[in-house]
C-alpha atoms as a PDB file:
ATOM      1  CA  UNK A   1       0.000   0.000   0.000  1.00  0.00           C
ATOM      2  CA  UNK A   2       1.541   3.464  -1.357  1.00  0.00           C
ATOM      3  CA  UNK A   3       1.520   5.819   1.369  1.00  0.00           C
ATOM      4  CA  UNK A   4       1.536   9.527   1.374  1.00  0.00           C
ATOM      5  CA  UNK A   5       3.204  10.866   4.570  1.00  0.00           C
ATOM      6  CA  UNK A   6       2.312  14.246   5.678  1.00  0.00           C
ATOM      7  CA  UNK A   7       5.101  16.572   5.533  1.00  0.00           C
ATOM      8  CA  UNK A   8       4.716  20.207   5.154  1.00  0.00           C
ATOM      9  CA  UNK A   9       5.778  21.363   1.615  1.00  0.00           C
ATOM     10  CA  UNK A  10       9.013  22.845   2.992  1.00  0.00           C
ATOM     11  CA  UNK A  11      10.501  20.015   4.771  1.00  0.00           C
ATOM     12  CA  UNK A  12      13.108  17.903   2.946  1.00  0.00           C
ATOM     13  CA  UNK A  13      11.681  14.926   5.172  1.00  0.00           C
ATOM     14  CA  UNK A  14      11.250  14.571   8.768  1.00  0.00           C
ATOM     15  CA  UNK A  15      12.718  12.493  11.834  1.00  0.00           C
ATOM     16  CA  UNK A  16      11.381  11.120  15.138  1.00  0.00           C
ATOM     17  CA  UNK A  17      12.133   9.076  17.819  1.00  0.00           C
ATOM     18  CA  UNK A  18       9.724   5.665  18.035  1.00  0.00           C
ATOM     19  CA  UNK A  19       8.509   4.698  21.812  1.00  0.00           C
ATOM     20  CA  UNK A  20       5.459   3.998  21.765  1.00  0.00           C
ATOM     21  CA  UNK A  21       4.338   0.563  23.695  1.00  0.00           C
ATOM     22  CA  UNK A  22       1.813  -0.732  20.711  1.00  0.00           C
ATOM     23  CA  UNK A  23       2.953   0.281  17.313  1.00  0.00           C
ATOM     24  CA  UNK A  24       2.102  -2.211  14.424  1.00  0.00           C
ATOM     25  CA  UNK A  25       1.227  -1.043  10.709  1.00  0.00           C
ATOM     26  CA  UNK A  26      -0.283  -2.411   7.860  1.00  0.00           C
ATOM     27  CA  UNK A  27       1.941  -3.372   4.678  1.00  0.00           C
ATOM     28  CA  UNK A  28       3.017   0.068   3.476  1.00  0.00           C
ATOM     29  CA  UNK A  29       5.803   1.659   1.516  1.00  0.00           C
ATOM     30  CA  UNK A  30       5.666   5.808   0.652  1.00  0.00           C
ATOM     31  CA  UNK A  31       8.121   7.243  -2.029  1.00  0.00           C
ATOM     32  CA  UNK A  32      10.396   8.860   0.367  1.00  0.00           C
ATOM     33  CA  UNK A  33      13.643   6.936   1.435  1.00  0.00           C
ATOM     34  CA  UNK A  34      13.319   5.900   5.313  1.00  0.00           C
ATOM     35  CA  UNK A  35      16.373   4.644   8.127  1.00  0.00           C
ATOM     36  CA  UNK A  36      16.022   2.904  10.745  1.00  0.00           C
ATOM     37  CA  UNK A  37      18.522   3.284  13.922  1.00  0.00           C
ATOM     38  CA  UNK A  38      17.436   0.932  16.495  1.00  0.00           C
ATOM     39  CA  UNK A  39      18.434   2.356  20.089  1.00  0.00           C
ATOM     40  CA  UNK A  40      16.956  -0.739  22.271  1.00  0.00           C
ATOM     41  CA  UNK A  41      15.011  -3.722  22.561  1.00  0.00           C
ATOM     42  CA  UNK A  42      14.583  -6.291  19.588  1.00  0.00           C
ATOM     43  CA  UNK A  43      12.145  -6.506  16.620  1.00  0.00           C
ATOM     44  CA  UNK A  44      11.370  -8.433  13.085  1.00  0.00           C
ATOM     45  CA  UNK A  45      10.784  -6.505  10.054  1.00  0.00           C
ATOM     46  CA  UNK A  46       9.298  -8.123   7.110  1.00  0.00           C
ATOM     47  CA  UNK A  47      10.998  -6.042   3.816  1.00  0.00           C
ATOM     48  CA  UNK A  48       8.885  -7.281   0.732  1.00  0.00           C
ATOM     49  CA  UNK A  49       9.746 -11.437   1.021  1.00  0.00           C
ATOM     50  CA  UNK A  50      12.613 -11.073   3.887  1.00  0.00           C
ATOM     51  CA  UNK A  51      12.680 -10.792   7.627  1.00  0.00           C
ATOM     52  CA  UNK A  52      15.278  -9.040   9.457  1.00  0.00           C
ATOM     53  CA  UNK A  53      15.924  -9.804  12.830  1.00  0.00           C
ATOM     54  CA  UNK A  54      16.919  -6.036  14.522  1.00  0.00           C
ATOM     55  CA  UNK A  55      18.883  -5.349  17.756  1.00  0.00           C
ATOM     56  CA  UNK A  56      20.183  -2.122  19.147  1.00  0.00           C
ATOM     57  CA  UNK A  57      22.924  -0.622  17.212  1.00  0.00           C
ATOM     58  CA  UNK A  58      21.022  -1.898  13.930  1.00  0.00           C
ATOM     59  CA  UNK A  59      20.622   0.260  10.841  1.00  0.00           C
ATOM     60  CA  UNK A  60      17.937  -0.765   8.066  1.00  0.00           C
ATOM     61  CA  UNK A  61      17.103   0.894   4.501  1.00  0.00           C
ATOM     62  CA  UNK A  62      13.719   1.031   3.289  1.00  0.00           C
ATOM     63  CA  UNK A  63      13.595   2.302  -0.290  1.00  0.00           C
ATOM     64  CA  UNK A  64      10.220   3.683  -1.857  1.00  0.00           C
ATOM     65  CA  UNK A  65       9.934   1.227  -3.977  1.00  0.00           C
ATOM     66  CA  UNK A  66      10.046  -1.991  -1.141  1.00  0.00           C
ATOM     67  CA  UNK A  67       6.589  -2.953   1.171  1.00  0.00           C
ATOM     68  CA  UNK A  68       7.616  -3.074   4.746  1.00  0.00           C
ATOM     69  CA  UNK A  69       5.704  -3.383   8.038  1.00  0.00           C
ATOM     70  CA  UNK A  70       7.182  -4.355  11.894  1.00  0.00           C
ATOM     71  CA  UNK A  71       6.236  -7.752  12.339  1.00  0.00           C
ATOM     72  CA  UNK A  72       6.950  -7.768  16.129  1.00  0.00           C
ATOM     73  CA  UNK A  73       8.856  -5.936  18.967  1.00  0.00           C
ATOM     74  CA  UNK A  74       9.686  -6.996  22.087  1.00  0.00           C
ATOM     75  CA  UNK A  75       8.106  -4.150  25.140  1.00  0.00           C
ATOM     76  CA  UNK A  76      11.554  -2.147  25.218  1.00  0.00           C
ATOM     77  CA  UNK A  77      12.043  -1.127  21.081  1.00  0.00           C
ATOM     78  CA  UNK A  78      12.856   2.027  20.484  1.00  0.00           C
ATOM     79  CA  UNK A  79      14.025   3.751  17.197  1.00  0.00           C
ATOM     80  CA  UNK A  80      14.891   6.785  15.558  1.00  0.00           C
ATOM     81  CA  UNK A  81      13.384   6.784  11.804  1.00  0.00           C
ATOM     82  CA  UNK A  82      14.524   9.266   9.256  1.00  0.00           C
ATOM     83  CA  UNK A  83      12.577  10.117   6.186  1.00  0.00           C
ATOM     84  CA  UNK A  84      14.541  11.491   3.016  1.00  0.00           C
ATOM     85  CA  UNK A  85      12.396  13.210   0.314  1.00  0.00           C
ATOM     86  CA  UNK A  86      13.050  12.469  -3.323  1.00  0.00           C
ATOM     87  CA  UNK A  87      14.764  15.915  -4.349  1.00  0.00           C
ATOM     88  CA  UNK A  88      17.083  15.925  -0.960  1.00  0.00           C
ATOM     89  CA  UNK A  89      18.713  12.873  -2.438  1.00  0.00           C
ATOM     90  CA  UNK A  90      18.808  14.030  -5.794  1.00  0.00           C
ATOM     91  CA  UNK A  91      20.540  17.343  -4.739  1.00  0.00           C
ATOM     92  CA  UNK A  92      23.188  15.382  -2.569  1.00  0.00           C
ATOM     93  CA  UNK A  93      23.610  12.359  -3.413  1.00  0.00           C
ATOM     94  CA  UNK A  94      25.410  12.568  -6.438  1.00  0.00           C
ATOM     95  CA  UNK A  95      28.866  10.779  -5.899  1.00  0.00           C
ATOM     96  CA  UNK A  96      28.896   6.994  -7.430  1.00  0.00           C
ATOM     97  CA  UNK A  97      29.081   5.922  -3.962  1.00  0.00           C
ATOM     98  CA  UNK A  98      25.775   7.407  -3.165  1.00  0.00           C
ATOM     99  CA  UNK A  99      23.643   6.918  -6.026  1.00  0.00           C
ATOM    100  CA  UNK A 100      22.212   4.045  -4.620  1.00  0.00           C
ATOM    101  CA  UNK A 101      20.109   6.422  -2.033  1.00  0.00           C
ATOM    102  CA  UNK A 102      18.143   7.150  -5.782  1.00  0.00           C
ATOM    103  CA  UNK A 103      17.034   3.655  -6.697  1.00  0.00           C
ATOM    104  CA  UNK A 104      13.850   2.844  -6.059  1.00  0.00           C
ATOM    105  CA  UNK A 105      13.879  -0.977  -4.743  1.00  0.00           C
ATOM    106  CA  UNK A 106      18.013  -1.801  -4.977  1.00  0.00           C
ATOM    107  CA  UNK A 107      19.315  -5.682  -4.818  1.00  0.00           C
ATOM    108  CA  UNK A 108      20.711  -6.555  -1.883  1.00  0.00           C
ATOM    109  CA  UNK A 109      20.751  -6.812   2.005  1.00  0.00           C
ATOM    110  CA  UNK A 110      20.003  -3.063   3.550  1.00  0.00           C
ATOM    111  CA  UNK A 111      20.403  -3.830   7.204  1.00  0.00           C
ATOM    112  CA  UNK A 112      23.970  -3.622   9.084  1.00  0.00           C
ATOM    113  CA  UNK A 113      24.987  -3.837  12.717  1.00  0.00           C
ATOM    114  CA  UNK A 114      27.125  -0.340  13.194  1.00  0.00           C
ATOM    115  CA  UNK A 115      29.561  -0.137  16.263  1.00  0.00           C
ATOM    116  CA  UNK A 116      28.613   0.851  19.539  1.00  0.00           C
ATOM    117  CA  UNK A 117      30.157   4.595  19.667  1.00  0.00           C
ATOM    118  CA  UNK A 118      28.920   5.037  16.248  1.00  0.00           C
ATOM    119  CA  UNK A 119      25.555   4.631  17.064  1.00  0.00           C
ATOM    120  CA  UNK A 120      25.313   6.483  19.897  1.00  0.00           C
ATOM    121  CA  UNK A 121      26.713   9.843  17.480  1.00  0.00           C
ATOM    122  CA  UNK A 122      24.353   9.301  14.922  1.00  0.00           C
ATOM    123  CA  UNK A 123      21.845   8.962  17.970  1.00  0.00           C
ATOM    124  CA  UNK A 124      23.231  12.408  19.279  1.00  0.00           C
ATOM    125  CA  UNK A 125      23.207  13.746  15.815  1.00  0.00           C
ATOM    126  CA  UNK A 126      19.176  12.796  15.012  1.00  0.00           C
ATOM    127  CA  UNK A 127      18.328  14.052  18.787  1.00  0.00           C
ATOM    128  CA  UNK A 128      20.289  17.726  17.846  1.00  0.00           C
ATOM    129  CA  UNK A 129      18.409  17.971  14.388  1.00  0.00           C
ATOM    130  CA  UNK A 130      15.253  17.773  16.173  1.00  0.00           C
ATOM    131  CA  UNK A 131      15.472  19.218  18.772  1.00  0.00           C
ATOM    132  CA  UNK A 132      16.199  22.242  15.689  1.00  0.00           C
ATOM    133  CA  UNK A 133      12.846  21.183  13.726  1.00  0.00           C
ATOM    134  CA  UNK A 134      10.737  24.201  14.542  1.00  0.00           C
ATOM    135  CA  UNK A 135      13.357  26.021  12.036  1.00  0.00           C
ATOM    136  CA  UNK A 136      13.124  24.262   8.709  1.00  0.00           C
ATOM    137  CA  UNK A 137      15.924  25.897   6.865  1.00  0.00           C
ATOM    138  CA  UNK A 138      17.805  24.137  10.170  1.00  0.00           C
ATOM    139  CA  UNK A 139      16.022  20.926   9.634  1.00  0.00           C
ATOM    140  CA  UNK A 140      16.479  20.861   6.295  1.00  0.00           C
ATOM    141  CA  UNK A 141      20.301  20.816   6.729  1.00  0.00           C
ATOM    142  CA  UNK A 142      20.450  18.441   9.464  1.00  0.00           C
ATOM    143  CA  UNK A 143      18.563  15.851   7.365  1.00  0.00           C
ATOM    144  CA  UNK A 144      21.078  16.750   4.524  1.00  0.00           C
ATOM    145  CA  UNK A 145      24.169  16.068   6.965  1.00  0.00           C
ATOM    146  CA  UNK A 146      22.209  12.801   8.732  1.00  0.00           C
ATOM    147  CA  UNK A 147      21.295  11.030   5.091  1.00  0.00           C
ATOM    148  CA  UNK A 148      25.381  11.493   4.521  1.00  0.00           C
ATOM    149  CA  UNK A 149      25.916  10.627   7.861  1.00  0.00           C
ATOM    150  CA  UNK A 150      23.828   7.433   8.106  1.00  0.00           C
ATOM    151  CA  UNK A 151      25.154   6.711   4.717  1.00  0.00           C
ATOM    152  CA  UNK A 152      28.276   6.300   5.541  1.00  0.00           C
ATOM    153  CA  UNK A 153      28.251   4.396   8.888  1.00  0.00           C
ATOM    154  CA  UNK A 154      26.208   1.639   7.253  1.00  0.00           C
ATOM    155  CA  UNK A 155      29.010   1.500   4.077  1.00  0.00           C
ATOM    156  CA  UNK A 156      31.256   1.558   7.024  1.00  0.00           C
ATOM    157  CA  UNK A 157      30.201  -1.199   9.089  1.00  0.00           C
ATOM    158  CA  UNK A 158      31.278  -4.268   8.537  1.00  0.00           C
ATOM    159  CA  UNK A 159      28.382  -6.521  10.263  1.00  0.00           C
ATOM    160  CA  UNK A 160      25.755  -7.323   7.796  1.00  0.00           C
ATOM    161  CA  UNK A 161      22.330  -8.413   9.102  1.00  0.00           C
ATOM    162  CA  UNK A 162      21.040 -10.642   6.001  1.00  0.00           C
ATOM    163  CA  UNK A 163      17.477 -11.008   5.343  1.00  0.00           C
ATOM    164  CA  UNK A 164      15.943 -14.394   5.545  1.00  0.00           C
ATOM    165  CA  UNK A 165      13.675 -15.357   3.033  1.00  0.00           C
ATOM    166  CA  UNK A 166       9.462 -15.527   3.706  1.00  0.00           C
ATOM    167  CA  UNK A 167       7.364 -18.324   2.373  1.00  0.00           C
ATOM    168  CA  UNK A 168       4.438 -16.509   0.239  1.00  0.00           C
ATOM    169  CA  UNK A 169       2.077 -18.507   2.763  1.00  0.00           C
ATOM    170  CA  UNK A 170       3.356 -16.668   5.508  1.00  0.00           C
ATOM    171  CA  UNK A 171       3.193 -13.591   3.896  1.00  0.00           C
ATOM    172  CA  UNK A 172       0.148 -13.548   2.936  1.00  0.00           C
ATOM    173  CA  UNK A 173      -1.020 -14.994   5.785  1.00  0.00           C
ATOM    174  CA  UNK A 174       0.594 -11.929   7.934  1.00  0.00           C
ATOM    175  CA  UNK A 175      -1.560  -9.705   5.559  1.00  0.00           C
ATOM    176  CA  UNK A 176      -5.430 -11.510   5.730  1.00  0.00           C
ATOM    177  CA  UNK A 177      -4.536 -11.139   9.457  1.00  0.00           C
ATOM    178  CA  UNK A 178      -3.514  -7.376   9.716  1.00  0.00           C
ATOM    179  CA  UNK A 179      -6.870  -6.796   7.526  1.00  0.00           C
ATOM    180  CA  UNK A 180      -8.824  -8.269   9.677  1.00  0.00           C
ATOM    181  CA  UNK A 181      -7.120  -9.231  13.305  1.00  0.00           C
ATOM    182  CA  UNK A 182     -10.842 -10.893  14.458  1.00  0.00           C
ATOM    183  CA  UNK A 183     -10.425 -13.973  12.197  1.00  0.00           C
ATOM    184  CA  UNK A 184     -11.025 -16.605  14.687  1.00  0.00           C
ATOM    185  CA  UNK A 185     -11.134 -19.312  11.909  1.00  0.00           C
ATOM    186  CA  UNK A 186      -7.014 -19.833  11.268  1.00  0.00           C
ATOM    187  CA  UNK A 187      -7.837 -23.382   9.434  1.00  0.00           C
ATOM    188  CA  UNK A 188      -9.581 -20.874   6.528  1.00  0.00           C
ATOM    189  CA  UNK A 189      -7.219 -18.832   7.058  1.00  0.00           C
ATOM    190  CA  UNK A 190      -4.231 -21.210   6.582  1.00  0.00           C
ATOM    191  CA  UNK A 191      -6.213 -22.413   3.082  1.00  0.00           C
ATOM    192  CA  UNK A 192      -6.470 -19.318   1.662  1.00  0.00           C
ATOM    193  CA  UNK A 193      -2.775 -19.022   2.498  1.00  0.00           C
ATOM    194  CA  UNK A 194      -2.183 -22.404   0.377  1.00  0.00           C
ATOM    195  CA  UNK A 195      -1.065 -24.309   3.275  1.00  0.00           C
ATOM    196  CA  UNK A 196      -2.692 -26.689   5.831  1.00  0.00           C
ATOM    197  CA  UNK A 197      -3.004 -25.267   8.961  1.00  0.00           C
ATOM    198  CA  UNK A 198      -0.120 -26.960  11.134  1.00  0.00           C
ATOM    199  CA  UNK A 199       2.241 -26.639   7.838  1.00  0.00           C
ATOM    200  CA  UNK A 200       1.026 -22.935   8.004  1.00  0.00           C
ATOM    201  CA  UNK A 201       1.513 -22.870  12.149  1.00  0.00           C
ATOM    202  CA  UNK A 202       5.103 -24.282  12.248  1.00  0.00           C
ATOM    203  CA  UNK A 203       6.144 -22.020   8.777  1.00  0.00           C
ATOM    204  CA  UNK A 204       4.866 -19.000  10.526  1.00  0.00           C
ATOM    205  CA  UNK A 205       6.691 -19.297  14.055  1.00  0.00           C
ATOM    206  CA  UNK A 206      10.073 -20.487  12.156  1.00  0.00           C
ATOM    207  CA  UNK A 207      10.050 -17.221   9.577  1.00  0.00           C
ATOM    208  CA  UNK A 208       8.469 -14.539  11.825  1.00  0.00           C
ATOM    209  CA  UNK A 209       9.801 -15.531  15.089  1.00  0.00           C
ATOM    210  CA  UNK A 210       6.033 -15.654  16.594  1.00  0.00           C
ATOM    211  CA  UNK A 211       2.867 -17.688  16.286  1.00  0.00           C
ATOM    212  CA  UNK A 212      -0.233 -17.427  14.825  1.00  0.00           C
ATOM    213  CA  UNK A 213      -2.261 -16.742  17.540  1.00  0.00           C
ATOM    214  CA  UNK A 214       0.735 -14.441  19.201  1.00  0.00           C
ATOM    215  CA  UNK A 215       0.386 -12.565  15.901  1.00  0.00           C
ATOM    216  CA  UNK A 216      -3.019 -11.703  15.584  1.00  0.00           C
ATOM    217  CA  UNK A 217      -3.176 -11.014  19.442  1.00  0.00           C
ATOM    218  CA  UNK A 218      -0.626  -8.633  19.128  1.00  0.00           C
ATOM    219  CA  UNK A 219      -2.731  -7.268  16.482  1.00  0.00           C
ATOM    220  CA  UNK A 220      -5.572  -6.970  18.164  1.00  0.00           C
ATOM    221  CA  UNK A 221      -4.067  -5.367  21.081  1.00  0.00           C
ATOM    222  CA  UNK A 222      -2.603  -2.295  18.942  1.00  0.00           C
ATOM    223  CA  UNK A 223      -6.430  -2.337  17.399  1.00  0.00           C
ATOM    224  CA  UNK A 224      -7.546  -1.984  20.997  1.00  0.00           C
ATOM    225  CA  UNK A 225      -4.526   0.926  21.973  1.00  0.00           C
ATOM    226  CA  UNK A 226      -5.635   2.589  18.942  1.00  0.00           C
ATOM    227  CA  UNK A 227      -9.487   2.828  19.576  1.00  0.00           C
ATOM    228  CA  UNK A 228      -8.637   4.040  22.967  1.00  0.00           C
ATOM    229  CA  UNK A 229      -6.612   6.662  21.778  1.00  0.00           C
ATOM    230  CA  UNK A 230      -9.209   7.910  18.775  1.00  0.00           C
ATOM    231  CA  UNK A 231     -12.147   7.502  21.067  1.00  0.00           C
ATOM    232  CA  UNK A 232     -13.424   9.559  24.157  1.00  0.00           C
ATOM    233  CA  UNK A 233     -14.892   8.156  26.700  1.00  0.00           C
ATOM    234  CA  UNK A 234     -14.735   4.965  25.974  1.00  0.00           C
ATOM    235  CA  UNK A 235     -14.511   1.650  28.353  1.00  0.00           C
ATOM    236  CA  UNK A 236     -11.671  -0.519  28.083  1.00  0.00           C
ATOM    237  CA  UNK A 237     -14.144  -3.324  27.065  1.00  0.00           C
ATOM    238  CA  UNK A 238     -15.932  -1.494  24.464  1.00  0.00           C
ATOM    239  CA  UNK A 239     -12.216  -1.213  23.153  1.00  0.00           C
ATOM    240  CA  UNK A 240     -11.533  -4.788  23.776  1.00  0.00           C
ATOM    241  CA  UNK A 241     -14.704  -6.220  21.821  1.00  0.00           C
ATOM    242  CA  UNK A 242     -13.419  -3.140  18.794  1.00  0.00           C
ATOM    243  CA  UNK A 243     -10.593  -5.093  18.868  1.00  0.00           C
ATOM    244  CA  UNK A 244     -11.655  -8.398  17.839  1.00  0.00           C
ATOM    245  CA  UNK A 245     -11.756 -10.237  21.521  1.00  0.00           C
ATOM    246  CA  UNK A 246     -14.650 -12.343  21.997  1.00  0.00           C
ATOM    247  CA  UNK A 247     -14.886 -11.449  25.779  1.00  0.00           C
ATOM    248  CA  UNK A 248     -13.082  -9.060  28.850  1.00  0.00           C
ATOM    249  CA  UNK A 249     -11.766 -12.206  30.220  1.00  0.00           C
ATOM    250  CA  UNK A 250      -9.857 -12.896  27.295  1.00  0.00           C
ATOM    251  CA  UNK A 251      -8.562  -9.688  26.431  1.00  0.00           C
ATOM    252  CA  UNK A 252      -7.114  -9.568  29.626  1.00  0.00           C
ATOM    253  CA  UNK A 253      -5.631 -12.521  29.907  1.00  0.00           C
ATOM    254  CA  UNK A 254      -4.032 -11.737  26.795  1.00  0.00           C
ATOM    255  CA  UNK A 255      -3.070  -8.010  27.799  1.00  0.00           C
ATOM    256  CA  UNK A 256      -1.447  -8.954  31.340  1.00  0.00           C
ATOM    257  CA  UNK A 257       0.567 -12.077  29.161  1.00  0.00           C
ATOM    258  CA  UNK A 258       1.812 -10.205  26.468  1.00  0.00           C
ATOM    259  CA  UNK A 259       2.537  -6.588  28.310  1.00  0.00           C
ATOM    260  CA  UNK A 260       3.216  -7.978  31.940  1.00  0.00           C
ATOM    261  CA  UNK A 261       0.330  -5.700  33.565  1.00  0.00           C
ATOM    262  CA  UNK A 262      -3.167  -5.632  33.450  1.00  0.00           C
ATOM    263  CA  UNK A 263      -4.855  -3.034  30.961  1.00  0.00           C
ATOM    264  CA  UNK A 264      -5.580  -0.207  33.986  1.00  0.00           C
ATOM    265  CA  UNK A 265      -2.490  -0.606  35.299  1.00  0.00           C
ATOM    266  CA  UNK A 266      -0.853  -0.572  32.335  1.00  0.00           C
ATOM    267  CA  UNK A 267      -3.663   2.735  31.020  1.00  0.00           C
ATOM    268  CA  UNK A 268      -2.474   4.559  34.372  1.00  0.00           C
ATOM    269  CA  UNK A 269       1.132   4.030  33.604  1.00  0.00           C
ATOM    270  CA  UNK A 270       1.063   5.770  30.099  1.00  0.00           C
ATOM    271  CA  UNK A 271       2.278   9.019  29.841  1.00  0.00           C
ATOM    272  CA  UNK A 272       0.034  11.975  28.837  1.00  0.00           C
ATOM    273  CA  UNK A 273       0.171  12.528  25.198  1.00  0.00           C
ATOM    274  CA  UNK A 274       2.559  15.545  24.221  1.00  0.00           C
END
């Protein structure tokens, strides 16, 4: 799914700093260039018909032209992501070395492991340029200078993190489910996949890292963070039963396994939105 991100016509692209607890999106790819510098915690990416298996310290490339979505993340992931428009690259990037940063879905394995210190002064360097983001001939330069920046750590790191591949079943699997997290009925789900269920079961856990059923829960738990968030006054079961649980029972269950809390302790420990 093409999508268009909404940046202000003077902005060169944007940057922010991911933290939030539930954060899951559908399929998507836009047609600006986007890095990803993981700080902490762990997560899976699915990149078109790969997975990539992310740690802190990990940098990954997602070019307009590739679908990506976060398959899973453990409770501690955080991440700064960078977003490059079109004609910032073509202005700067126009050594051999860099050209790359133009293509629109490049061969290869866009995910490295960058030292330690390096890491932390890109991290410095993303934190300083926003921090500066309220003045957009500022930002604009400090996205020129992190592009370049990032650029060159990942050409200079010398741990690759290579992509495994994805069975289509499990792919498309991972999609029927994002459309519609309530499915219940993972035997029609698994044939509409092409597989049989338990060939579709053990496929999934080995390629994704996760289950099935750990999947769509996790699914249905950002559906239910979401509705809460859109929606005043709402009851945390009205937001459960959104969701796609059949009952309060087992939304809870599932909440206090998954996020080690039940959902009001866990409502009463988020922070207040900015």
């Amino acid at each position: 799914m093409l999508e268009k991100l909404p940046l202000p016509s003077a902005h060169d692209g944007a940057l922010w700093f991911h933290a939030s607890t539930h954060h899951f999106r559908e399929k998507h790819r836009h047609e600006e260039l986007e890095v990803n510098l993981v700080t902490a915690g762990t997560a899976r990416y699915l990149l078109d018909d790969r997975t990539y298996a992310l740690t802190p310290g990990s940098m990954i490339w997602l070019f307009p032209g590739q679908n990506h979505l976060l398959l899973d993340k453990s409770p501690d992931y955080r991440m700064w992501i960078l977003v490059f428009r079109p004609r910032l690259l073509r202005r700067i990037c126009r050594a051999a070395g860099r050209r790359v940063l133009l293509e629109s879905a490049p061969a290869g394995d866009f995910c490295r492991q960058l030292p330690v210190a390096r890491a932390r002064e890109l991290q410095r360097a993303f934190a300083d340029t926003h921090a500066r983001a309220a003045d957009v001939d500022r930002l604009n330069a400090g996205l020129a200078c992190a592009v370049l920046d990032a650029w060159d750590a990942f050409l200079h790191a010398d741990r690759p993190v290579v992509g495994a591949d994805v069975h289509p079943a499990v792919k498309r699997a991972a999609e029927l489910l994002r459309q519609a997290p309530d499915n219940d009925d993972l035997a029609t789900l698994a044939r509409q996949a092409g597989l049989s269920r338990t060939r579709l079961s053990e496929l999934f856990r080995q390629q994704t890292g996760i289950s099935l059923v750990d999947f769509r829960n996790r699914l249905r738990l950002e559906r239910f963070a979401a509705h809460q968030a859109s929606t005043s006054h709402t009851t945390l079961l009205a937001s459960a039963l959104e969701a796609g649980f059949g009952s309060y029972q087992q939304f809870y269950r599932i909440h206090r396994r998954h996020l080690g809390r039940s959902p009001r302790a866990h409502q009463n420990a988020a922070p207040s939105p900015a």
